[in-house]
PDB file of N, CA and C in Angstrom:
ATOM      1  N   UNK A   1      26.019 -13.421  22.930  1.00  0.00           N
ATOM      2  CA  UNK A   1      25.274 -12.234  22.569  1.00  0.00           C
ATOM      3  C   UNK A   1      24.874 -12.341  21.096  1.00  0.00           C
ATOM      4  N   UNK A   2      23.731 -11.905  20.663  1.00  0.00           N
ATOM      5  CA  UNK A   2      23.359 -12.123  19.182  1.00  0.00           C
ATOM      6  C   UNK A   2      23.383 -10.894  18.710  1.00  0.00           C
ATOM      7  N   UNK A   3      23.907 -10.965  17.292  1.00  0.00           N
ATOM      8  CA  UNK A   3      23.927  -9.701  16.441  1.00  0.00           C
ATOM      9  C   UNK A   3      22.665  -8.832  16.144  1.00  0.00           C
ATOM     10  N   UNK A   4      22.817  -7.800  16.513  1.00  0.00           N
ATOM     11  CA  UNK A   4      21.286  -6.800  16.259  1.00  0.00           C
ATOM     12  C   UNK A   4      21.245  -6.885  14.859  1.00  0.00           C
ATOM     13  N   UNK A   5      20.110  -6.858  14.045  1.00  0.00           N
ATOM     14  CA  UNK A   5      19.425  -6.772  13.357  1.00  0.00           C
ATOM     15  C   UNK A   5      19.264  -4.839  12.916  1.00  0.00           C
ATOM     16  N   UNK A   6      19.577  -4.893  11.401  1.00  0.00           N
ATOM     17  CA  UNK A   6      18.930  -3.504  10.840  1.00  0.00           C
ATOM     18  C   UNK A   6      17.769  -3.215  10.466  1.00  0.00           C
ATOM     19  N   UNK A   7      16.686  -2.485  10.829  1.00  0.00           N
ATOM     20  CA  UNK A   7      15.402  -2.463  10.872  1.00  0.00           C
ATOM     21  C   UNK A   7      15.590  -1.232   9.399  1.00  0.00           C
ATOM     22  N   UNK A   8      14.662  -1.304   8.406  1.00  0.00           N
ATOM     23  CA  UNK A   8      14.548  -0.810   7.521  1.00  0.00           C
ATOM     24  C   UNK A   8      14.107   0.823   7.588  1.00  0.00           C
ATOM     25  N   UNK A   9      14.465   1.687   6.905  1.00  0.00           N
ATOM     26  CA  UNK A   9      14.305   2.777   7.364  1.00  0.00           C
ATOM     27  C   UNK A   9      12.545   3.591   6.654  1.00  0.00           C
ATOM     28  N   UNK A  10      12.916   2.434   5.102  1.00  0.00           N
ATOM     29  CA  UNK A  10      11.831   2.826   4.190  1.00  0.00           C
ATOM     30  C   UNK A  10      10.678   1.312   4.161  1.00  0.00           C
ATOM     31  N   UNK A  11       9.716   1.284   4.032  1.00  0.00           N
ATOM     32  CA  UNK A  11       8.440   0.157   3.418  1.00  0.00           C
ATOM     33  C   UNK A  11       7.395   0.250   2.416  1.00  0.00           C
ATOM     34  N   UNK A  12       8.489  -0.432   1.802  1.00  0.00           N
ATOM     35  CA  UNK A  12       7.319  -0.113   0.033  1.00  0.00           C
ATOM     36  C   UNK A  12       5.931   0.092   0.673  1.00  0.00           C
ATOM     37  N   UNK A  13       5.010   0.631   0.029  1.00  0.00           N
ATOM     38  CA  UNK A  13       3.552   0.857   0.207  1.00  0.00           C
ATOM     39  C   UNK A  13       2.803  -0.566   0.269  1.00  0.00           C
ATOM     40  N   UNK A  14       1.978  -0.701   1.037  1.00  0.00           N
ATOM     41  CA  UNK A  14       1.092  -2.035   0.853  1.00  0.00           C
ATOM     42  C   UNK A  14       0.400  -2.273  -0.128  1.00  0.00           C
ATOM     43  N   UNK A  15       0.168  -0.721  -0.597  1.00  0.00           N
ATOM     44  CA  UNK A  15      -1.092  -1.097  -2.235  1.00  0.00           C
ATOM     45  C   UNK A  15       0.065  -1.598  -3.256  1.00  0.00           C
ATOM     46  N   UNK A  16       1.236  -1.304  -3.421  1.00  0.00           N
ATOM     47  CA  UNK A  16       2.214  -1.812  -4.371  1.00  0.00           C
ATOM     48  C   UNK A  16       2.104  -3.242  -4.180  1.00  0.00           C
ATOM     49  N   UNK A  17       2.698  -3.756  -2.657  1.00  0.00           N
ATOM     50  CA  UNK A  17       3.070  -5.453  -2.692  1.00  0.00           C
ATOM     51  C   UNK A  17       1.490  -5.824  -3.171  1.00  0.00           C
ATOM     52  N   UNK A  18       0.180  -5.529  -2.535  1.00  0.00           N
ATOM     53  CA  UNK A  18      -1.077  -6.383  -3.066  1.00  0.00           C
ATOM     54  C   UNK A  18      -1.092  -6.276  -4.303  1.00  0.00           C
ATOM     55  N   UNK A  19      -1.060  -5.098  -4.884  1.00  0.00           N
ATOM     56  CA  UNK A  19      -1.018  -5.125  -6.557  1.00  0.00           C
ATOM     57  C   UNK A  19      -0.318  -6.485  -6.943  1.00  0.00           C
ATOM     58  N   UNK A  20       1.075  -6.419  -6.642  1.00  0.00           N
ATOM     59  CA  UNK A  20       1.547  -7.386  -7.074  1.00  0.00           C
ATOM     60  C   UNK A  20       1.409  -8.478  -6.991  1.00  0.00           C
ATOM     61  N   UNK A  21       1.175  -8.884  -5.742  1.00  0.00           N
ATOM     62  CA  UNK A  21       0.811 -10.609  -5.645  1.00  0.00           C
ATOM     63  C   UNK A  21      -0.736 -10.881  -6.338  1.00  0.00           C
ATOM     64  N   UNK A  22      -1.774  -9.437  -6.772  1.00  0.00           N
ATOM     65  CA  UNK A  22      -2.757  -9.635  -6.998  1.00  0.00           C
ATOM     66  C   UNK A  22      -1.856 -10.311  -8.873  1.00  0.00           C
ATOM     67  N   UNK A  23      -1.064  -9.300  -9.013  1.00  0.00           N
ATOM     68  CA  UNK A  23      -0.889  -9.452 -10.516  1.00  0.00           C
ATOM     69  C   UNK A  23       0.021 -10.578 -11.073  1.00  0.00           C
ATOM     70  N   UNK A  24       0.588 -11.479  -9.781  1.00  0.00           N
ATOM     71  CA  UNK A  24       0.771 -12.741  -9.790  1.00  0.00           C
ATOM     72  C   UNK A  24       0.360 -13.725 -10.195  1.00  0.00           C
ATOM     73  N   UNK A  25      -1.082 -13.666  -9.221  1.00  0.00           N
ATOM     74  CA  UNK A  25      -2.097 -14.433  -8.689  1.00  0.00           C
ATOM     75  C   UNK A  25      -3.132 -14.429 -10.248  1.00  0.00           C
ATOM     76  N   UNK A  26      -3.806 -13.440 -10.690  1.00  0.00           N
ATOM     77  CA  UNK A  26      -4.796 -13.328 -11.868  1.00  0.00           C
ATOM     78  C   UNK A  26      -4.056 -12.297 -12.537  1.00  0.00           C
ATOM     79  N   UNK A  27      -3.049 -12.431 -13.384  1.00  0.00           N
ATOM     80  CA  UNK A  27      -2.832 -11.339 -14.363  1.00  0.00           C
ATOM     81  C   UNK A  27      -3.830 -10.879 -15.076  1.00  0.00           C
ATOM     82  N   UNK A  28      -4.773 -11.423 -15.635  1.00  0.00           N
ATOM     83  CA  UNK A  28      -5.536 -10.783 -16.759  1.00  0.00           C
ATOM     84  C   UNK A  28      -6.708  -9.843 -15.873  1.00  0.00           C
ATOM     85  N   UNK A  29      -6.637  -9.830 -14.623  1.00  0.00           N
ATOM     86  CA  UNK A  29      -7.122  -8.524 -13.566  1.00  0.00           C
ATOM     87  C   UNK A  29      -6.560  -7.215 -13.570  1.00  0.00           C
ATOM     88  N   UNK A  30      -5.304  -7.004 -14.089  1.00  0.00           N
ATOM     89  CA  UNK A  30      -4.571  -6.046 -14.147  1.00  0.00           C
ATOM     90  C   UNK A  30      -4.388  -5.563 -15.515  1.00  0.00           C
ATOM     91  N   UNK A  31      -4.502  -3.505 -15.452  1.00  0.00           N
ATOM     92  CA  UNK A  31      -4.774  -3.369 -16.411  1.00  0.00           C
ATOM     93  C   UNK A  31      -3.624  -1.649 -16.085  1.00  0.00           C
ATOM     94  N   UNK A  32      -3.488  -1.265 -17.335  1.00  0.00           N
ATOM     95  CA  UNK A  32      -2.382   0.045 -16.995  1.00  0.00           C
ATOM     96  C   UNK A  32      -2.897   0.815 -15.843  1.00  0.00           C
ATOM     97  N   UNK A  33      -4.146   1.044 -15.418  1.00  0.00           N
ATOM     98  CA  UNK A  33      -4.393   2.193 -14.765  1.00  0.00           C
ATOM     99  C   UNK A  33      -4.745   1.582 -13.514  1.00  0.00           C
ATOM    100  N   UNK A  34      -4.659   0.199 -13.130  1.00  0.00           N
ATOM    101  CA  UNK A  34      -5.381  -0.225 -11.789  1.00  0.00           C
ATOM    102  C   UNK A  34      -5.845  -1.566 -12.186  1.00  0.00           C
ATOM    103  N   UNK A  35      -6.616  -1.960 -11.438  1.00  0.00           N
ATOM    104  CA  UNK A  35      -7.224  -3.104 -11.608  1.00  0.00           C
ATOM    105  C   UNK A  35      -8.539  -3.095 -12.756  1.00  0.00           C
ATOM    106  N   UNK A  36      -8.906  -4.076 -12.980  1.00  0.00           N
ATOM    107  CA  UNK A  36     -10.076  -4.780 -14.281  1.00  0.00           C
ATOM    108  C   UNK A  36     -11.100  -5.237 -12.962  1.00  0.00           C
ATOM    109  N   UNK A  37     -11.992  -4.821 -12.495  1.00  0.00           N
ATOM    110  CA  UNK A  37     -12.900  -5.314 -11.398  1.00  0.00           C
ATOM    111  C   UNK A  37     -13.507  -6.710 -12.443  1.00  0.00           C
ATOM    112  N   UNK A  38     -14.396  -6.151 -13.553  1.00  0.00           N
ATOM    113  CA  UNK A  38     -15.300  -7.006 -14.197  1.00  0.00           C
ATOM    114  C   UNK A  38     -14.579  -8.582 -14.289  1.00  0.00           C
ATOM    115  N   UNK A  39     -12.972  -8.243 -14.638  1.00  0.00           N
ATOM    116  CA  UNK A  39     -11.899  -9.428 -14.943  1.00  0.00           C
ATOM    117  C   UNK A  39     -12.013 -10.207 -13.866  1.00  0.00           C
ATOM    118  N   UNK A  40     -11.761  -9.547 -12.839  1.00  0.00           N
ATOM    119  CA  UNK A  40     -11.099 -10.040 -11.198  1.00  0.00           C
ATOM    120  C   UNK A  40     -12.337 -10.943 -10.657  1.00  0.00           C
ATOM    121  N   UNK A  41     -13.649 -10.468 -11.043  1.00  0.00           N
ATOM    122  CA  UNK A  41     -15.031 -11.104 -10.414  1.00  0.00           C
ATOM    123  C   UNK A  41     -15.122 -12.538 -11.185  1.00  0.00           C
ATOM    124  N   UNK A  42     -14.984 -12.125 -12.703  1.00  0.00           N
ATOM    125  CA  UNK A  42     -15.201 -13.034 -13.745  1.00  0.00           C
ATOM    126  C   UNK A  42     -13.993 -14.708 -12.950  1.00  0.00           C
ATOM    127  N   UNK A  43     -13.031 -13.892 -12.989  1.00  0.00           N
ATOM    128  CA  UNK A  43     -12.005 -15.117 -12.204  1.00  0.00           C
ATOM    129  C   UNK A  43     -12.170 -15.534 -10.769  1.00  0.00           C
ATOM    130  N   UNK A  44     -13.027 -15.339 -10.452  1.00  0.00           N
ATOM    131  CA  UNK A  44     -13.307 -15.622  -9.058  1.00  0.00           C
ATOM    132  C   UNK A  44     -14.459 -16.460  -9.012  1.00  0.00           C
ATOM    133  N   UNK A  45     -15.155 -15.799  -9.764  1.00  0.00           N
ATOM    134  CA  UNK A  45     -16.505 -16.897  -9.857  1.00  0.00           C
ATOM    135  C   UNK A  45     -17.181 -16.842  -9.157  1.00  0.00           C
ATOM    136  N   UNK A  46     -18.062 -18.149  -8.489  1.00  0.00           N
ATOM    137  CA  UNK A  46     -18.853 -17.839  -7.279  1.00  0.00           C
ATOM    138  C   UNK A  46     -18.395 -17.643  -5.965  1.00  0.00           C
ATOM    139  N   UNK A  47     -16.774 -17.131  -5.910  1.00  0.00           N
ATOM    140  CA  UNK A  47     -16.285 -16.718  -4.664  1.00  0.00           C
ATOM    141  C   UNK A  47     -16.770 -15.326  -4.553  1.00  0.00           C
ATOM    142  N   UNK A  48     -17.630 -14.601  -5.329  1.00  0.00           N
ATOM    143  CA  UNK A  48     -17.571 -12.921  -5.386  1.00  0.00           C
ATOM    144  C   UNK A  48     -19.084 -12.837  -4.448  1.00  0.00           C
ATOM    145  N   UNK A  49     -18.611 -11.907  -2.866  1.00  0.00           N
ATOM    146  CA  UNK A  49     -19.819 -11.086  -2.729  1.00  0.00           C
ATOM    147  C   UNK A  49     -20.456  -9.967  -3.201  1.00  0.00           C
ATOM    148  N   UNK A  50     -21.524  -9.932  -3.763  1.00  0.00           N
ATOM    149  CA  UNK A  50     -22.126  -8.576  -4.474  1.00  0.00           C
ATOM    150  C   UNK A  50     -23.029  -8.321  -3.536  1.00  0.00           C
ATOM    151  N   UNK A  51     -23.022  -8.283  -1.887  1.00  0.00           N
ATOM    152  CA  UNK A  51     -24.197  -7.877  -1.162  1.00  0.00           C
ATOM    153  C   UNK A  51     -23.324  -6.658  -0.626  1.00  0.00           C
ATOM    154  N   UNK A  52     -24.262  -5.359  -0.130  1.00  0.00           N
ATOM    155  CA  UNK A  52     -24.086  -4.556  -0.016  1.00  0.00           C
ATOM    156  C   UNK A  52     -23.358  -4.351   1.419  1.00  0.00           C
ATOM    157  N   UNK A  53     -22.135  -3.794   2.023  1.00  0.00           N
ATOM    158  CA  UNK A  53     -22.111  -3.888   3.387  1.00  0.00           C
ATOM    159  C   UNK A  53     -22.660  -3.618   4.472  1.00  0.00           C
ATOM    160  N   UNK A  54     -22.772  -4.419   5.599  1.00  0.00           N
ATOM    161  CA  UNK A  54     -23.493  -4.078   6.661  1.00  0.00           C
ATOM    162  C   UNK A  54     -23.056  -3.016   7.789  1.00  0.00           C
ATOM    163  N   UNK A  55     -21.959  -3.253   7.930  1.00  0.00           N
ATOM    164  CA  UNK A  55     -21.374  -2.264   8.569  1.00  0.00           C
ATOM    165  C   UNK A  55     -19.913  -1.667   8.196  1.00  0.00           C
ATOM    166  N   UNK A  56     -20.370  -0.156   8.200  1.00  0.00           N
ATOM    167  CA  UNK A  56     -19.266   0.699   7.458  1.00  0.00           C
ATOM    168  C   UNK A  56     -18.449   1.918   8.663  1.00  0.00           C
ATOM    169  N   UNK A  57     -17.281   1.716   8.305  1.00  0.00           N
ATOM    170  CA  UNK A  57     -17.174   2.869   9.862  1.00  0.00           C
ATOM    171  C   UNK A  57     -16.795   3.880   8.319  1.00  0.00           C
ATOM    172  N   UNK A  58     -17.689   5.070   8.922  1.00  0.00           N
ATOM    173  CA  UNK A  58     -17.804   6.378   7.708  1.00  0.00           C
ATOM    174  C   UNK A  58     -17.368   7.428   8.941  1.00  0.00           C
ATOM    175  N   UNK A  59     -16.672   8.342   8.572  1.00  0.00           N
ATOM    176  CA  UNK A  59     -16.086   9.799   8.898  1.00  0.00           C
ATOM    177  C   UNK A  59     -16.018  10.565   8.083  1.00  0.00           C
ATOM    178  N   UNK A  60     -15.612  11.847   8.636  1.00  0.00           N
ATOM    179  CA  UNK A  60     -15.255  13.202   7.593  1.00  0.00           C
ATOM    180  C   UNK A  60     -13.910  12.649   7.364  1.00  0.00           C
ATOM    181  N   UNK A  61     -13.103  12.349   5.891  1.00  0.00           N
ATOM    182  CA  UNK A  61     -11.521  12.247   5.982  1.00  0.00           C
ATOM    183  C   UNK A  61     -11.350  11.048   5.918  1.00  0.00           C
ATOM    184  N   UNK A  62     -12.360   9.992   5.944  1.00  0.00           N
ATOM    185  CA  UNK A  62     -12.460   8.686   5.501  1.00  0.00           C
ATOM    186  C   UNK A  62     -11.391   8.184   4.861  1.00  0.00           C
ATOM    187  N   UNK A  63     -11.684   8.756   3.625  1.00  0.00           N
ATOM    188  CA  UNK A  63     -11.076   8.512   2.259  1.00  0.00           C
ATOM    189  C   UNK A  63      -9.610   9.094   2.145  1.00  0.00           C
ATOM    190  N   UNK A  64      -9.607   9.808   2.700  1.00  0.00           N
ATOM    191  CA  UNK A  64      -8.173  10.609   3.090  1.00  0.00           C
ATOM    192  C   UNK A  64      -6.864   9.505   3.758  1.00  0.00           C
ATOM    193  N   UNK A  65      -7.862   9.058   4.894  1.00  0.00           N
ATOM    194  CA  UNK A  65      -6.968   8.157   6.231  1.00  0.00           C
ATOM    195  C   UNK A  65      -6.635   7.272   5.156  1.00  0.00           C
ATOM    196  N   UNK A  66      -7.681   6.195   4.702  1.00  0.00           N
ATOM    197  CA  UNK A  66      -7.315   4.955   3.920  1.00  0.00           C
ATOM    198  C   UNK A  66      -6.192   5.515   2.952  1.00  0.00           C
ATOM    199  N   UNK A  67      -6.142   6.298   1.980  1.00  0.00           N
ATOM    200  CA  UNK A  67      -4.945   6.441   0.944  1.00  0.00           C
ATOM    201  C   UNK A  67      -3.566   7.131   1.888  1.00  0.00           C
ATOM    202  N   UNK A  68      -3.938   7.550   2.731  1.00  0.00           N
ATOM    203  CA  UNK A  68      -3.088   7.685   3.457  1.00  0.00           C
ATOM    204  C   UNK A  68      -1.756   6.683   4.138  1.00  0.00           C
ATOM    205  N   UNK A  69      -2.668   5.348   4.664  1.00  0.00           N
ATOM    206  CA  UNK A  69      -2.546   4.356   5.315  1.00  0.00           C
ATOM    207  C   UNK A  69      -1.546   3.329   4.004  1.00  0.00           C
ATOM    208  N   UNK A  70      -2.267   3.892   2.970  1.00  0.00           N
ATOM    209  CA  UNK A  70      -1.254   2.379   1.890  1.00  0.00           C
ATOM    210  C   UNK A  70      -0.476   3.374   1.210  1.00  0.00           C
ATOM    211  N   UNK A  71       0.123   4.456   1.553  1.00  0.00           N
ATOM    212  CA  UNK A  71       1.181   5.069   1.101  1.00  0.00           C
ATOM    213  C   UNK A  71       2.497   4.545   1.626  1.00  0.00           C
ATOM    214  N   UNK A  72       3.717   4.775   1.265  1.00  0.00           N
ATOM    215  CA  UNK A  72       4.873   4.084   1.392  1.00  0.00           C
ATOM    216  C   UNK A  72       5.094   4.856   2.752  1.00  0.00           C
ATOM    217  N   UNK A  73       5.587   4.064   4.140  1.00  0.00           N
ATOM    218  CA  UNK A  73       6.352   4.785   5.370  1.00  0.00           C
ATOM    219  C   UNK A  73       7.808   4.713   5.213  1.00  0.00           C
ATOM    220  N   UNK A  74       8.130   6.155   6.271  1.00  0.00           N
ATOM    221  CA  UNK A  74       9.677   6.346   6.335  1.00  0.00           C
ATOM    222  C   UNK A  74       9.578   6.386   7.525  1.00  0.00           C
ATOM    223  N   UNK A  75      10.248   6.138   8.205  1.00  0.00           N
ATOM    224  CA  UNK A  75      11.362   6.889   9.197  1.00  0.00           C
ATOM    225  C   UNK A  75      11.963   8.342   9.189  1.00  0.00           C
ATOM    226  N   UNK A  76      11.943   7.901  10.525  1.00  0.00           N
ATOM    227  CA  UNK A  76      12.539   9.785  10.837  1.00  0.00           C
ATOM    228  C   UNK A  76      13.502   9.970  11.563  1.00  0.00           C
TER     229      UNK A  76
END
């Protein structure tokens, strides 16, 4: 028989871990309040798309769901 496993009750937020591996990855992208876009493009180089998107899924609450979504989960 194999030992069960403890499943975590809390999960840091996802925007925290990307921050971080972003601020790993290109420190000089990161700045007190968020990211340096101009920095982050500049280090990327010709990997950067600047075309506009083609397809967007838009709702009422859009913007709501997404900050919603990279907030830290608990358990209940």
């Amino acid at each position: 028989m194999t030992d069960a496993k403890r499943v975590a009750y809390e999960v840091e937020a996802p925007l925290a871990e990307r921050l971080g591996e972003l601020s790993r990855l290109i420190p000089e992208a990161i700045i007190e309040d968020g990211v340096d876009f101009g920095k982050l493009r500049a280090a990327l180089g010709a990997d950067v798309d600047n075309q506009p998107e083609r397809h967007a899924l838009c709702w009422a609450g859009s913007r709501e769901a997404i900050q919603l979504i990279q907030g830290a989960s608990r358990a209940h």
